[in-house]
PDB file of N, CA and C in Angstrom:
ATOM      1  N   UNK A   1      18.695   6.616  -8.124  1.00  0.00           N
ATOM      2  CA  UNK A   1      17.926   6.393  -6.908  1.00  0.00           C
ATOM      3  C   UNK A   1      18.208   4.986  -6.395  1.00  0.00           C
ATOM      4  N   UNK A   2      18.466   5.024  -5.139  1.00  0.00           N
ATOM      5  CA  UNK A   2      18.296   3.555  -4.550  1.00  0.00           C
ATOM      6  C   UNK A   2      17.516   2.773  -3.786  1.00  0.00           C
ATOM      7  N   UNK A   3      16.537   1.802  -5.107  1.00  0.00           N
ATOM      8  CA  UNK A   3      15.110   1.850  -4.542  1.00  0.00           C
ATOM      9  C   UNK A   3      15.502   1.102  -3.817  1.00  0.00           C
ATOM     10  N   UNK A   4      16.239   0.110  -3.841  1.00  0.00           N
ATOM     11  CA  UNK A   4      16.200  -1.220  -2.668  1.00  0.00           C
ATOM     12  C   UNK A   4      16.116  -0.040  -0.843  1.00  0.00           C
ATOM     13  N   UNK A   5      17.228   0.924  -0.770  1.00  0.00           N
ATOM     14  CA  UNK A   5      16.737   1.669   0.267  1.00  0.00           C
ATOM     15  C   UNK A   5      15.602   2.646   0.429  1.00  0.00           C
ATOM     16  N   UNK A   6      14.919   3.316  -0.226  1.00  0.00           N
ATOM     17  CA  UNK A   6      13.497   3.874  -0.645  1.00  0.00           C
ATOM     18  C   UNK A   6      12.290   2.884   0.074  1.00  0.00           C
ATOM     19  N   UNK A   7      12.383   1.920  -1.050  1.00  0.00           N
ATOM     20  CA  UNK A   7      11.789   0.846  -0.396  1.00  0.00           C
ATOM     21  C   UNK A   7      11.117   0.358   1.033  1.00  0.00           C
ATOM     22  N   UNK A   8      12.414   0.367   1.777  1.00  0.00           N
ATOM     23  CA  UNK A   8      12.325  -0.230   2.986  1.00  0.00           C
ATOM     24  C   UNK A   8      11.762   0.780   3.608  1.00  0.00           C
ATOM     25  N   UNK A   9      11.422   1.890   3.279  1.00  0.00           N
ATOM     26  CA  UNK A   9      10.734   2.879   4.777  1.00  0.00           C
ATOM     27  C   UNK A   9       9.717   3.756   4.139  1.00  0.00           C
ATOM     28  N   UNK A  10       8.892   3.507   2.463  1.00  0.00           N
ATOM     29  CA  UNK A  10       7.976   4.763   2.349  1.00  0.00           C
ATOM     30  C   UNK A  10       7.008   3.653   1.771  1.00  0.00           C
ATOM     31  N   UNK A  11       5.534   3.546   2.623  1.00  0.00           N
ATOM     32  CA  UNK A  11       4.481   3.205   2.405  1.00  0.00           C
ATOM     33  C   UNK A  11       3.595   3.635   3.509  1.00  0.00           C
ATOM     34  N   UNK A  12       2.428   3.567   2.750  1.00  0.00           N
ATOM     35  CA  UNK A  12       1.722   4.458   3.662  1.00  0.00           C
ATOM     36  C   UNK A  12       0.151   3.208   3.864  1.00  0.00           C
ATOM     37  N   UNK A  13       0.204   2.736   4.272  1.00  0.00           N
ATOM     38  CA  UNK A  13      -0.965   1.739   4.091  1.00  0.00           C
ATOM     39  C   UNK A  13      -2.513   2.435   5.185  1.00  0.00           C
ATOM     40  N   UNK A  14      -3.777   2.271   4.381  1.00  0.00           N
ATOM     41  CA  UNK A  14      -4.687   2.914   4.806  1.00  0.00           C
ATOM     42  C   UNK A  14      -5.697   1.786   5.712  1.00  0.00           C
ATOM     43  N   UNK A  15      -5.207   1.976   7.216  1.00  0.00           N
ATOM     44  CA  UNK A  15      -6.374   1.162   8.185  1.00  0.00           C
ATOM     45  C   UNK A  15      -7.697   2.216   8.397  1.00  0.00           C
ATOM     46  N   UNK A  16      -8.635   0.664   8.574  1.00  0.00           N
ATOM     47  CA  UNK A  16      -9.597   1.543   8.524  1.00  0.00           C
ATOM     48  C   UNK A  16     -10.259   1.996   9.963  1.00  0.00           C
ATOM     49  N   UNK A  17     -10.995   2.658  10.512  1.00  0.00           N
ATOM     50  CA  UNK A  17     -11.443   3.027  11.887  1.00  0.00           C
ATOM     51  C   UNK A  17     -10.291   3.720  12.912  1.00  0.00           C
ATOM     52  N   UNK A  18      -9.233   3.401  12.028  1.00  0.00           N
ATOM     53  CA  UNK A  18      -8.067   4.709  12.532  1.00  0.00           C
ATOM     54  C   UNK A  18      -8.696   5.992  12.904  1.00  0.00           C
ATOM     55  N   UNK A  19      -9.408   6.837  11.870  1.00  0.00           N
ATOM     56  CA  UNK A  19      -9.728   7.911  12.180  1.00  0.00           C
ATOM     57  C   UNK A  19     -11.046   7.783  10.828  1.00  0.00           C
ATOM     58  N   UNK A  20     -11.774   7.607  11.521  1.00  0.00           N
ATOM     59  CA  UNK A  20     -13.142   7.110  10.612  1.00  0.00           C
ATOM     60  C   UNK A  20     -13.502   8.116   9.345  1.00  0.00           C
ATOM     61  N   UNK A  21     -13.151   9.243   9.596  1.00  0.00           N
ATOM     62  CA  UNK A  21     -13.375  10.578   8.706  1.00  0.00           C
ATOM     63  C   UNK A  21     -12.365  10.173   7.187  1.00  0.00           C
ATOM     64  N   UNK A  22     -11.403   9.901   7.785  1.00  0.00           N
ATOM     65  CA  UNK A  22     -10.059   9.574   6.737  1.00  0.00           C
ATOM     66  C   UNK A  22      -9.779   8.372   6.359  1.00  0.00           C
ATOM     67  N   UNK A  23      -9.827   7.203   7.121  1.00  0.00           N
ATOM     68  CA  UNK A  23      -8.873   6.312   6.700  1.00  0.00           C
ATOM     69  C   UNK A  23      -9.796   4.944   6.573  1.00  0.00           C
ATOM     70  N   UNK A  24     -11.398   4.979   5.917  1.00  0.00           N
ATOM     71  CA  UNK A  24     -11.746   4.276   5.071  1.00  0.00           C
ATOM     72  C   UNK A  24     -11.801   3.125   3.708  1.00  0.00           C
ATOM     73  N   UNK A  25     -10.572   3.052   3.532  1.00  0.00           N
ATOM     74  CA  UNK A  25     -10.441   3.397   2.019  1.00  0.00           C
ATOM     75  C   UNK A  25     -10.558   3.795   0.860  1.00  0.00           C
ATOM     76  N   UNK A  26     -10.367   3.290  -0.095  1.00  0.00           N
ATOM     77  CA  UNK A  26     -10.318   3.729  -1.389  1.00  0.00           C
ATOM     78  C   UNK A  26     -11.811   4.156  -1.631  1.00  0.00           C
ATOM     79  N   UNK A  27     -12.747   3.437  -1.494  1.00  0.00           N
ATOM     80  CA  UNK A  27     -14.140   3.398  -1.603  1.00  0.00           C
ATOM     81  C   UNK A  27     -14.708   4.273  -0.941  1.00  0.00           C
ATOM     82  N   UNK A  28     -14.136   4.540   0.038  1.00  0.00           N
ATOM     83  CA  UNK A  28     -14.696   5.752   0.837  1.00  0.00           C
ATOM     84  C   UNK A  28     -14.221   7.127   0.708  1.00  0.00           C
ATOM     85  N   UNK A  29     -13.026   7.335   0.431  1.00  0.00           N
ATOM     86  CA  UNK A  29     -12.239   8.582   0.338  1.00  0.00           C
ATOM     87  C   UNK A  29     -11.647   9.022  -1.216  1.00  0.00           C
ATOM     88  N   UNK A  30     -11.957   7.695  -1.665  1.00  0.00           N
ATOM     89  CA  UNK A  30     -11.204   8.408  -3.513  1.00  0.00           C
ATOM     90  C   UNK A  30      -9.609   8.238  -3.261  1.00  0.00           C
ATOM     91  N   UNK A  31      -9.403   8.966  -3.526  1.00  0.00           N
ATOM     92  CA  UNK A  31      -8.212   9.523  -3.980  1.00  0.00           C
ATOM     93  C   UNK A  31      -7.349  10.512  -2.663  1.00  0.00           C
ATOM     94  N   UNK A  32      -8.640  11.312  -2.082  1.00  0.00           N
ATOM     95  CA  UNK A  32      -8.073  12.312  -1.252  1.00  0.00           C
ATOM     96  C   UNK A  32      -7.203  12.262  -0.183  1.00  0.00           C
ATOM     97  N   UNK A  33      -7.232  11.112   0.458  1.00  0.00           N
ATOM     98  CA  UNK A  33      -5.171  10.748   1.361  1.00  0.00           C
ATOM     99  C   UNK A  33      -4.175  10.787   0.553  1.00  0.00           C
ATOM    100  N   UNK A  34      -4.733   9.972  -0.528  1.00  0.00           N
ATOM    101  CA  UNK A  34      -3.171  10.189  -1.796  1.00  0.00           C
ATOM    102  C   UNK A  34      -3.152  12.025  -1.948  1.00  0.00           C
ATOM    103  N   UNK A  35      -3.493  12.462  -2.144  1.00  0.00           N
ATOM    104  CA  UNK A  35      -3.653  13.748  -2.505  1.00  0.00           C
ATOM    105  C   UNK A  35      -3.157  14.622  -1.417  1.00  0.00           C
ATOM    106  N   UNK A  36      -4.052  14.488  -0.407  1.00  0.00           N
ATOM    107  CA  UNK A  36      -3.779  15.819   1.074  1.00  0.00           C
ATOM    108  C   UNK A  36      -3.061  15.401   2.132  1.00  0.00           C
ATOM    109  N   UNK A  37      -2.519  14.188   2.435  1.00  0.00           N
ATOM    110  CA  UNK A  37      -1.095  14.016   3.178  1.00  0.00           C
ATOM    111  C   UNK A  37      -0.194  14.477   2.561  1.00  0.00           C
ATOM    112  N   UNK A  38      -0.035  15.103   1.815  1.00  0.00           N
ATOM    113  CA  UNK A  38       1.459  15.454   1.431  1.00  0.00           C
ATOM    114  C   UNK A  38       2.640  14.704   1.320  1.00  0.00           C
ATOM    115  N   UNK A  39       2.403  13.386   1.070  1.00  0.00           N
ATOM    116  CA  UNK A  39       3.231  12.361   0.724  1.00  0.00           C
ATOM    117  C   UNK A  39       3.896  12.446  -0.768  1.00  0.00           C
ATOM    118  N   UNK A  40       3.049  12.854  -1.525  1.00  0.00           N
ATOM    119  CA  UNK A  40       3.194  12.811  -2.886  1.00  0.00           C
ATOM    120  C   UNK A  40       4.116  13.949  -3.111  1.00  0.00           C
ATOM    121  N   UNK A  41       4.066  15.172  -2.771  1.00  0.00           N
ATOM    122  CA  UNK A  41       5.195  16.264  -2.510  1.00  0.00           C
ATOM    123  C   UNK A  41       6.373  15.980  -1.958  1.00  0.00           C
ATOM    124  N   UNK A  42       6.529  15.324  -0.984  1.00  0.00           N
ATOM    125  CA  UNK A  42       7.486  14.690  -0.247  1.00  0.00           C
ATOM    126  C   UNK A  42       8.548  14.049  -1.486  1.00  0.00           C
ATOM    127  N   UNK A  43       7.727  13.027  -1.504  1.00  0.00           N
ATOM    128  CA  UNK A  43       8.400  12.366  -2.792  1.00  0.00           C
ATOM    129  C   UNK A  43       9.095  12.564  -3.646  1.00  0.00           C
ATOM    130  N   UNK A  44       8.178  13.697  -4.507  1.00  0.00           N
ATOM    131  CA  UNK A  44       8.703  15.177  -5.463  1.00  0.00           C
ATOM    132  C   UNK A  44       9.962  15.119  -5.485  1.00  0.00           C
ATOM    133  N   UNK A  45       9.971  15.910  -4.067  1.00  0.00           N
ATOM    134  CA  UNK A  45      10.876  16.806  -3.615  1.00  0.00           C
ATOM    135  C   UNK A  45      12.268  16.054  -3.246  1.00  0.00           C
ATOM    136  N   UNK A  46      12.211  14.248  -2.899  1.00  0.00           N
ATOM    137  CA  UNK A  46      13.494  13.859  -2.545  1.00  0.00           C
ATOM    138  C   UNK A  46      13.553  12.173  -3.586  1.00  0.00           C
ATOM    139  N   UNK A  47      12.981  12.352  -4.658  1.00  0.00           N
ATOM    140  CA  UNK A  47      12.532  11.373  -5.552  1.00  0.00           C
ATOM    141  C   UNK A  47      12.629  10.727  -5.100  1.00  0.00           C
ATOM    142  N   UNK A  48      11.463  10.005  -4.449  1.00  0.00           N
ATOM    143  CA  UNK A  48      10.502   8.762  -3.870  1.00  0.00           C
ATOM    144  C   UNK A  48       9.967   8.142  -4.559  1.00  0.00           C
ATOM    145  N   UNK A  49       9.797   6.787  -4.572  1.00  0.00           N
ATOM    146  CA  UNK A  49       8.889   6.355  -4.617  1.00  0.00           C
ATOM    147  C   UNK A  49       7.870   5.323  -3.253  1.00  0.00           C
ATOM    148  N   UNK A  50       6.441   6.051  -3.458  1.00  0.00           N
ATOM    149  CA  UNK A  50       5.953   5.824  -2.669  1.00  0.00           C
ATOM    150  C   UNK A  50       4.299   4.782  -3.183  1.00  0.00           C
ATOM    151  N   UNK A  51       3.896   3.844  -2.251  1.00  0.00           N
ATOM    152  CA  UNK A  51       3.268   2.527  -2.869  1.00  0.00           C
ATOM    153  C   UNK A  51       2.110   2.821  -2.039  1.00  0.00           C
ATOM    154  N   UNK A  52       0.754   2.963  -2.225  1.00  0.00           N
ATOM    155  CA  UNK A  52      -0.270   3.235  -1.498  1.00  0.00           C
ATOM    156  C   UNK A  52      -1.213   2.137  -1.750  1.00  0.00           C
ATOM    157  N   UNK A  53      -1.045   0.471  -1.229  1.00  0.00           N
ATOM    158  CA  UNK A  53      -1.779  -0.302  -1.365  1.00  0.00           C
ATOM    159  C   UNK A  53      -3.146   0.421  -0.352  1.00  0.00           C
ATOM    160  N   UNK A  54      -4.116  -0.443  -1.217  1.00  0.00           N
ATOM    161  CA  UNK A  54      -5.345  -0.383  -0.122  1.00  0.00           C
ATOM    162  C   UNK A  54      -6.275  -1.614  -0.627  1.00  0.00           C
ATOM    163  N   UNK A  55      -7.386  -1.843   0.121  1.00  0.00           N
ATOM    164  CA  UNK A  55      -8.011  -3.354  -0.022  1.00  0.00           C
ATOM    165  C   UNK A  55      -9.654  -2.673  -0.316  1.00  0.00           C
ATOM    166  N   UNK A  56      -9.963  -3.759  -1.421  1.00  0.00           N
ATOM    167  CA  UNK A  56     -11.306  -3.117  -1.916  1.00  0.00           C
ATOM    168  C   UNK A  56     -12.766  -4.516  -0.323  1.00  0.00           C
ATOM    169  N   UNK A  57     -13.294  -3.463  -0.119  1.00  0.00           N
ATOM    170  CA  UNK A  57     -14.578  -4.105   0.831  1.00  0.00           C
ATOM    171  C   UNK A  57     -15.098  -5.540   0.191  1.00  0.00           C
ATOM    172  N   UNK A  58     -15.629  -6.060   1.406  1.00  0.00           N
ATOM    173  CA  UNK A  58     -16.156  -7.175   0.597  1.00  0.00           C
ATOM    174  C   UNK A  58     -17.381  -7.619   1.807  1.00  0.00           C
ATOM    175  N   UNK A  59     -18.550  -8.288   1.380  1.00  0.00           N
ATOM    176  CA  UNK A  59     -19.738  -8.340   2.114  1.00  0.00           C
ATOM    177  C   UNK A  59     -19.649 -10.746   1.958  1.00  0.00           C
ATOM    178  N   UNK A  60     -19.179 -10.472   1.248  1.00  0.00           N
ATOM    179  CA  UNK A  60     -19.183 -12.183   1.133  1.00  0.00           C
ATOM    180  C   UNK A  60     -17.566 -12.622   1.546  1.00  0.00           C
ATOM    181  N   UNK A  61     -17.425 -13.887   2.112  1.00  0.00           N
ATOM    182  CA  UNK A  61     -16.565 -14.280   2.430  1.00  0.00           C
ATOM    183  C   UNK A  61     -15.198 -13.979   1.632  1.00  0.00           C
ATOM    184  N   UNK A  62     -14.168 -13.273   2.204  1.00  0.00           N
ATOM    185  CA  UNK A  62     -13.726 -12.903   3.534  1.00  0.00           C
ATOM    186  C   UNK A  62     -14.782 -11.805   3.648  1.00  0.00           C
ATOM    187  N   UNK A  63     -15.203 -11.776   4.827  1.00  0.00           N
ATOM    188  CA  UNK A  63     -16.125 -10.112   5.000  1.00  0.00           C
ATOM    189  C   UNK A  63     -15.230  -9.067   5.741  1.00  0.00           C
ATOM    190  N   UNK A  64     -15.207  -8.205   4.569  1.00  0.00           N
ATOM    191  CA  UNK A  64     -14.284  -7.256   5.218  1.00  0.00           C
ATOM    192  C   UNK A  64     -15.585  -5.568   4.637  1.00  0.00           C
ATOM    193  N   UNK A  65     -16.706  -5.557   4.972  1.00  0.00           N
ATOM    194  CA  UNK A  65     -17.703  -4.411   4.543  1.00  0.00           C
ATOM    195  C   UNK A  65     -16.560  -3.075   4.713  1.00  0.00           C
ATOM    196  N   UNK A  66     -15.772  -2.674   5.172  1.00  0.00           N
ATOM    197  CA  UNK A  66     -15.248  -1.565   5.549  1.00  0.00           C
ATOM    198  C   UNK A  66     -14.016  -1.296   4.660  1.00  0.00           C
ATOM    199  N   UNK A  67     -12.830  -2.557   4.154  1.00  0.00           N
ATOM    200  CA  UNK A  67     -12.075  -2.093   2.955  1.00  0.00           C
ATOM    201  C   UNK A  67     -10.655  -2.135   4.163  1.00  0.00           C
ATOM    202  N   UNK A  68     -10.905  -3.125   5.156  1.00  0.00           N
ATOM    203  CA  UNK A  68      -9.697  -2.875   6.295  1.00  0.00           C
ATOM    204  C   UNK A  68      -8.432  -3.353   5.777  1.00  0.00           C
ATOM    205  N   UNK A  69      -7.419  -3.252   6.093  1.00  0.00           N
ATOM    206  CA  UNK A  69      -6.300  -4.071   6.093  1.00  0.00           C
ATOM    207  C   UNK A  69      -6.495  -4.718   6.994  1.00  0.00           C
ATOM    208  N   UNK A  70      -5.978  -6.152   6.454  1.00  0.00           N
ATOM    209  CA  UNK A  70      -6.150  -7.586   7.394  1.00  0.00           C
ATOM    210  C   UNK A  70      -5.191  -7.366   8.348  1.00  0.00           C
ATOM    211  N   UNK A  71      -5.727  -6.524   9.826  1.00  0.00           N
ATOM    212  CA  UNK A  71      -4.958  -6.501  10.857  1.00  0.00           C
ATOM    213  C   UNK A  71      -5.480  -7.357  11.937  1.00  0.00           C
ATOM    214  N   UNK A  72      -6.240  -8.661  11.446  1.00  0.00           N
ATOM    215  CA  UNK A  72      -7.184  -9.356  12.893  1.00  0.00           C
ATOM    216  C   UNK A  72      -7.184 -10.753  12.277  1.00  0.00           C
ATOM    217  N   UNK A  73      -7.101 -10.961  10.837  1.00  0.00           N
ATOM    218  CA  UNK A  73      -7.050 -12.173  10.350  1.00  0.00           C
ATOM    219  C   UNK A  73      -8.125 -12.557   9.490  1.00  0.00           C
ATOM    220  N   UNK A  74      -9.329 -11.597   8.963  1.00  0.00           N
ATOM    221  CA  UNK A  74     -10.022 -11.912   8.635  1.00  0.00           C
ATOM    222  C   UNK A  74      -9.694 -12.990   7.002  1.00  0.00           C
ATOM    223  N   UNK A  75      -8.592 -12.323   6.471  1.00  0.00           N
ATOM    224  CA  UNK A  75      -8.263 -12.852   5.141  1.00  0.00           C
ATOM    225  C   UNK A  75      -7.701 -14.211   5.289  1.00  0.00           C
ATOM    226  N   UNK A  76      -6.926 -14.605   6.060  1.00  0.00           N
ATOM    227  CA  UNK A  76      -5.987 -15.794   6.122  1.00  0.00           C
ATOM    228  C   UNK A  76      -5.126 -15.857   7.601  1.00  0.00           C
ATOM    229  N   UNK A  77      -4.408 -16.798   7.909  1.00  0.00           N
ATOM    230  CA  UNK A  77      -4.313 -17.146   9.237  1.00  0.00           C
ATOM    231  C   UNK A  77      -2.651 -16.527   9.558  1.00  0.00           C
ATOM    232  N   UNK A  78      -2.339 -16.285   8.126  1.00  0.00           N
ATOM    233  CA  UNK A  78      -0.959 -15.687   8.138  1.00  0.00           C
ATOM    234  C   UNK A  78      -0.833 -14.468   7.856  1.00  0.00           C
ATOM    235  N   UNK A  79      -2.150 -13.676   8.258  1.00  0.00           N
ATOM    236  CA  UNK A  79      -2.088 -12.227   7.809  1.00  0.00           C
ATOM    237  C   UNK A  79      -0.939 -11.295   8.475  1.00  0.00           C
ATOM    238  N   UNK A  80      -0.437 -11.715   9.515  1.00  0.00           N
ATOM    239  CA  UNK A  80       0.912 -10.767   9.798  1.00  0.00           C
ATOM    240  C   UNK A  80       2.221 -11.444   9.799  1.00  0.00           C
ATOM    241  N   UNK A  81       1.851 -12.070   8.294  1.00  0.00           N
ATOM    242  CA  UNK A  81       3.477 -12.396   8.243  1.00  0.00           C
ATOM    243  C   UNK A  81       3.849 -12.276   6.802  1.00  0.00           C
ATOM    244  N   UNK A  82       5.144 -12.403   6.339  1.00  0.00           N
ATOM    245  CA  UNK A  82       5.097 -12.411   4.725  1.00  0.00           C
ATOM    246  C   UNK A  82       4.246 -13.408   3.833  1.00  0.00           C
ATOM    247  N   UNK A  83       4.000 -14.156   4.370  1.00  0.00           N
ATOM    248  CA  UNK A  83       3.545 -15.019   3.895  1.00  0.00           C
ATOM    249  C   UNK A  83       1.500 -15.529   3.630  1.00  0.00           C
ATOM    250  N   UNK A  84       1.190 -14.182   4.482  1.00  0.00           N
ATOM    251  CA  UNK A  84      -0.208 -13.651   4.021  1.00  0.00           C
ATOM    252  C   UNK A  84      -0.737 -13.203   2.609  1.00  0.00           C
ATOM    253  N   UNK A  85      -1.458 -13.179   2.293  1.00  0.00           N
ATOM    254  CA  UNK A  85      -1.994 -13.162   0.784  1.00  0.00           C
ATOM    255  C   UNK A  85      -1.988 -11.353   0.384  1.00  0.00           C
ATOM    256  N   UNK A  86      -2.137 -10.408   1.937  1.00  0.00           N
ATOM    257  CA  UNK A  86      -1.954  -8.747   1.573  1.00  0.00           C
ATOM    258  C   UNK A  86      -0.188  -8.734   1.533  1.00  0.00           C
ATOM    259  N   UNK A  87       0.014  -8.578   2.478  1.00  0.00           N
ATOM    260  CA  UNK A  87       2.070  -8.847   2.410  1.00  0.00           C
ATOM    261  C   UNK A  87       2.367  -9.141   1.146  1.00  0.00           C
ATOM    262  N   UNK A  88       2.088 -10.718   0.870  1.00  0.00           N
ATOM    263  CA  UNK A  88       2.576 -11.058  -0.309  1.00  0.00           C
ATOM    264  C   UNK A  88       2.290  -9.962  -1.484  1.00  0.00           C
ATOM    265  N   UNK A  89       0.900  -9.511  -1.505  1.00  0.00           N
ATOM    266  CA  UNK A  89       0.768  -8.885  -2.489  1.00  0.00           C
ATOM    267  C   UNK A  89       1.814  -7.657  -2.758  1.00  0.00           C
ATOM    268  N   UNK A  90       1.476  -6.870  -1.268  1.00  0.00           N
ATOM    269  CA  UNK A  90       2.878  -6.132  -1.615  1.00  0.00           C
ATOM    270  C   UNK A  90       4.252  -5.844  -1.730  1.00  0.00           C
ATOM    271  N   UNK A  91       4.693  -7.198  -1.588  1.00  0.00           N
ATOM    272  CA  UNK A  91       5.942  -7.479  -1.996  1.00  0.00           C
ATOM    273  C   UNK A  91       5.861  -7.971  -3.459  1.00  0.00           C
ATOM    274  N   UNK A  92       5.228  -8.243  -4.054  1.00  0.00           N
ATOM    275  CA  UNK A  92       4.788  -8.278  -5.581  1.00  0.00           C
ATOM    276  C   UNK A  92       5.268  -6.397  -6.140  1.00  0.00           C
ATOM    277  N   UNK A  93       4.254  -5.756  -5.368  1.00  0.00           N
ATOM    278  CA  UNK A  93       4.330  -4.829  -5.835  1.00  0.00           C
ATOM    279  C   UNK A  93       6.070  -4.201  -5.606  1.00  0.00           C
ATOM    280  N   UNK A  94       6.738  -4.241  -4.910  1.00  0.00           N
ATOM    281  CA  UNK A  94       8.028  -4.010  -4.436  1.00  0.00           C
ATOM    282  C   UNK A  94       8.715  -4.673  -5.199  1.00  0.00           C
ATOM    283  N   UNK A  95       8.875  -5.888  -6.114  1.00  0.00           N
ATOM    284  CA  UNK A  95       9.740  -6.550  -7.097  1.00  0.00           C
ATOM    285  C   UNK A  95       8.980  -6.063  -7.965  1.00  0.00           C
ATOM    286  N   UNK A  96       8.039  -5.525  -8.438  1.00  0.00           N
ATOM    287  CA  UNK A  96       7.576  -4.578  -9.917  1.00  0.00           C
ATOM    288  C   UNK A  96       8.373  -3.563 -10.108  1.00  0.00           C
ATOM    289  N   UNK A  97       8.226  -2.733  -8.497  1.00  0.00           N
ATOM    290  CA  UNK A  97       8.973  -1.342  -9.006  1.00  0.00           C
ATOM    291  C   UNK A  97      10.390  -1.932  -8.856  1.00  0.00           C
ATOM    292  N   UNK A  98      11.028  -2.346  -8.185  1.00  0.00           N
ATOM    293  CA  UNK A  98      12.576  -2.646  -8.522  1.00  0.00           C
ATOM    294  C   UNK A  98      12.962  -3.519  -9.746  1.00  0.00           C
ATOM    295  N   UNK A  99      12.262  -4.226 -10.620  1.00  0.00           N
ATOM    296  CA  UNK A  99      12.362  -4.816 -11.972  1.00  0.00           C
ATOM    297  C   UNK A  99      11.869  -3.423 -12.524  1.00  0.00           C
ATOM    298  N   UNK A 100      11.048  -2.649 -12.878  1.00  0.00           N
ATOM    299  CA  UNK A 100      11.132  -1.238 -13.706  1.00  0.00           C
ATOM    300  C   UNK A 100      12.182  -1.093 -13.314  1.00  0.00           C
ATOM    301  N   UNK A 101      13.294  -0.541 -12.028  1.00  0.00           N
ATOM    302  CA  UNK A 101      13.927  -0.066 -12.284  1.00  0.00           C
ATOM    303  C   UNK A 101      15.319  -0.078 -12.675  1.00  0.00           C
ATOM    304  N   UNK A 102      15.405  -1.337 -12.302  1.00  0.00           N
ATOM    305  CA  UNK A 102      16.327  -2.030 -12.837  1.00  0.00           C
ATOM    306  C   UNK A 102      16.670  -1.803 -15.059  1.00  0.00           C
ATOM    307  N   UNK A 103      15.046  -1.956 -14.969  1.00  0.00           N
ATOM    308  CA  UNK A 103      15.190  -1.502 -16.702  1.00  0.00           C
ATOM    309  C   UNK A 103      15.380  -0.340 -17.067  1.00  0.00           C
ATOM    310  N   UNK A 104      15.098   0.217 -15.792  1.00  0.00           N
ATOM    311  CA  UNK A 104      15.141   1.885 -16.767  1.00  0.00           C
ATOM    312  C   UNK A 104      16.675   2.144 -16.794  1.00  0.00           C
ATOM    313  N   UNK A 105      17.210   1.465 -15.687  1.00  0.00           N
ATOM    314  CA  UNK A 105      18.775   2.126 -15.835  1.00  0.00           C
ATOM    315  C   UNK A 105      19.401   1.430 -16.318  1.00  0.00           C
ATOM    316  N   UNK A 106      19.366   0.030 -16.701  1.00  0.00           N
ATOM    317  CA  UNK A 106      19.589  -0.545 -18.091  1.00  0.00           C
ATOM    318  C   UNK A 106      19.857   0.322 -19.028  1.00  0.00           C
ATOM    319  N   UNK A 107      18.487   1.053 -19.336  1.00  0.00           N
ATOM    320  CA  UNK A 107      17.943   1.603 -20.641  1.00  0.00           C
ATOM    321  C   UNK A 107      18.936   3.246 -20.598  1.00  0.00           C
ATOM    322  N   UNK A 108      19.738   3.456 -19.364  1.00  0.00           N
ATOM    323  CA  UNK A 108      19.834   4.750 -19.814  1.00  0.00           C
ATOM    324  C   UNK A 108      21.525   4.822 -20.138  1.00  0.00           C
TER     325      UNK A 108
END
C-alpha cells in the first residue's frame, strides 16, 4: 500500500452543526458515523486507511460545549494552518501510521 498517497485524500473529520442530527461528535453520536457512512467498507474493499479525528467538548477555556472542530479559532490563532494545535495533532497522527508502516514492511 502506498500510504504516503492514501494519506493525502482519506479523512473524514466531524464538524459540528453541519447537520445537527449527525455531525456532533464523538460525545454525541458514539461511534455511529464511523459505522454508517460506509467509509469503513470503502476502505475494506480498496485497503485504506482511513483517520477519524474528532475533538472532545469543553465548557472551560477553550469553550468549545459542542465538540467542534476549530473552524473559527476558538483553540488558537493558527487554527487553519499547520501549525494549529488540531492540524498539528493530525499530522502526528499521519507520521504514526506511516512509521507503523514503514515497520511492518520492514518486518515482512
Amino acid at each position: 500500500m502506498d500510504v504516503d498517497k492514501v494519506l493525502k485524500k482519506k479523512f473524514s473529520y466531524l464538524f459540528c452543526r453541519k447537520k445537527m442530527s449527525l455531525f456532533l461528535g464523538k460525545h454525541y453520536i458514539g461511534d455511529i458515523f464511523v459505522r454508517k457512512a460506509e467509509y469503513l467498507e470503502v476502505a475494506e474493499l480498496n485497503n485504506l486507511i482511513i483517520l477519524f479525528p474528532q475533538v472532545e467538548p469543553s465548557v472551560i477555556s477553550p469553550t468549545n460545549p459542542l465538540g467542534c472542530w476549530d473552524w473559527w479559532g476558538y483553540n488558537s490563532k493558527e487554527f487553519a494552518t499547520k501549525l494549529g494545535p488540531q492540524m498539528n495533532g493530525v499530522k502526528k497522527m499521519i507520521d504514526t501510521v506511516r512509521m507503523l508502516n514503514k515497520a511492518i514492511s520492514a518486518s515482512v
